[in-house]
Protein backbone atom coordinates (compact mmCIF):
# COMPACT_ATOMS: atom_id res chain seq x y z
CA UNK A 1 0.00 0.00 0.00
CA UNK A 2 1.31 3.76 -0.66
CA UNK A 3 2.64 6.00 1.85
CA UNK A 4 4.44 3.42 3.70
CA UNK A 5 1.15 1.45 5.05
CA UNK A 6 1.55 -2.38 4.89
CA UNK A 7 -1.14 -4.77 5.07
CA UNK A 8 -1.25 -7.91 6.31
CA UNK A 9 -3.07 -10.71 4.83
CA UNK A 10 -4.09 -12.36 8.12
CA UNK A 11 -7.45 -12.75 7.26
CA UNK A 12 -9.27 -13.25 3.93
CA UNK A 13 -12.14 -10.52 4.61
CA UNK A 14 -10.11 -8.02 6.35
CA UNK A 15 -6.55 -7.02 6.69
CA UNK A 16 -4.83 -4.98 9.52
CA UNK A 17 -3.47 -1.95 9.04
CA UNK A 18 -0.16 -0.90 10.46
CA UNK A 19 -0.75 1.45 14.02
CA UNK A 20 -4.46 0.28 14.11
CA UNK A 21 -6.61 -2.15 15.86
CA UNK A 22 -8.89 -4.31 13.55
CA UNK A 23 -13.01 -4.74 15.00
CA UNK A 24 -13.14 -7.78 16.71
CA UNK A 25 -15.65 -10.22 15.79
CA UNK A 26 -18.76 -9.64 17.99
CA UNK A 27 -17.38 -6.55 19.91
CA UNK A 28 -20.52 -4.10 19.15
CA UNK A 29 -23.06 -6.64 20.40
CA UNK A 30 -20.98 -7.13 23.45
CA UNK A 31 -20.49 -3.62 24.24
CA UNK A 32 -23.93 -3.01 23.41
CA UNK A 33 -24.87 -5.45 25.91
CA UNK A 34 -27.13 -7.55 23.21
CA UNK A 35 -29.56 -10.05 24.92
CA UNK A 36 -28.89 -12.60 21.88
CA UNK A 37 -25.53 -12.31 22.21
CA UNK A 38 -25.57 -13.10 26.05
CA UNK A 39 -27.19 -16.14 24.97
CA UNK A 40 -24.31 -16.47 21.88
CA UNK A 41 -21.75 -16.48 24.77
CA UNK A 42 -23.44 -18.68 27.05
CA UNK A 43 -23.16 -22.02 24.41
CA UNK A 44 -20.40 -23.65 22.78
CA UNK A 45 -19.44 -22.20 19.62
CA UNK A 46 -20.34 -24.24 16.63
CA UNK A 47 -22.73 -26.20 18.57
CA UNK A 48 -26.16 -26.46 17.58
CA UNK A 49 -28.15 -24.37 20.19
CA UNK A 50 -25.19 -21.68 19.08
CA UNK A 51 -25.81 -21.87 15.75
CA UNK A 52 -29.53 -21.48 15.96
CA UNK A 53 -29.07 -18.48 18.28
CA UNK A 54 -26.61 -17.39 15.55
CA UNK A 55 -29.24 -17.58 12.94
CA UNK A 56 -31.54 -15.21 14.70
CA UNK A 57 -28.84 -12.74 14.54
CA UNK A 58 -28.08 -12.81 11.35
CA UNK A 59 -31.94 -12.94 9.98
CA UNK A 60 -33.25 -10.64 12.61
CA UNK A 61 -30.59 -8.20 14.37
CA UNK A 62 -32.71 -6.02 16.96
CA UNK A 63 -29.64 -3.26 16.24
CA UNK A 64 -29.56 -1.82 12.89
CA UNK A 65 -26.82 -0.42 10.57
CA UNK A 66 -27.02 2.90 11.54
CA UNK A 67 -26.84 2.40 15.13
CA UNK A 68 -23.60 -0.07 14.12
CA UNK A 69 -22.29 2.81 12.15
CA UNK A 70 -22.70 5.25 15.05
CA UNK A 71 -20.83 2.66 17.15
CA UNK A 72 -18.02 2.58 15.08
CA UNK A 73 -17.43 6.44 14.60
CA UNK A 74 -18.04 7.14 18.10
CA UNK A 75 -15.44 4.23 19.07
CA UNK A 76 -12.87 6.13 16.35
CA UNK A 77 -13.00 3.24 13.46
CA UNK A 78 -12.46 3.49 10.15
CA UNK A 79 -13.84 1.86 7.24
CA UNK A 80 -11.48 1.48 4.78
CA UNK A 81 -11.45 -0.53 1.41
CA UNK A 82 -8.01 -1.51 -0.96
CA UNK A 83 -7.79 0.62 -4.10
């Protein structure tokens, strides 16, 4: 990347940026205190009582984008893309 900012390809959707902290999976609906994701962190990941709970929250999110977006700017993310 120009102007002396490396990426590294740690991760196949998102790369970290040099002096920056990548999201952590999860982090908003933890910090959000998210009933469904109590129950998320209450089972065994991958099991199938997680993965049903999972399903909810990807089909039917009781947070929406732009409360996500707010999150993020108010935390001091960025969103950034490769050129």
């Amino acid at each position: 990347m120009e102007g002396g900012t490396s990426i590294s390809p740690e991760s196949r959707y998102m790369s970290t940026v040099d002096g920056y902290l990548d999201y952590k999976r999860r982090e908003y609906c933890n910090d959000v205190k998210c009933p469904m994701q109590f129950l998320l962190n209450t089972e065994v990941e991958k099991s199938s009582k997680y993965e049903q709970i999972r399903a909810i929250c990807a089909s039917n999110c009781i947070h929406s984008t732009y409360e996500f977006h707010h999150w993020l700017t108010e935390k001091g993310y960025l969103i950034v893309r490769p050129k």
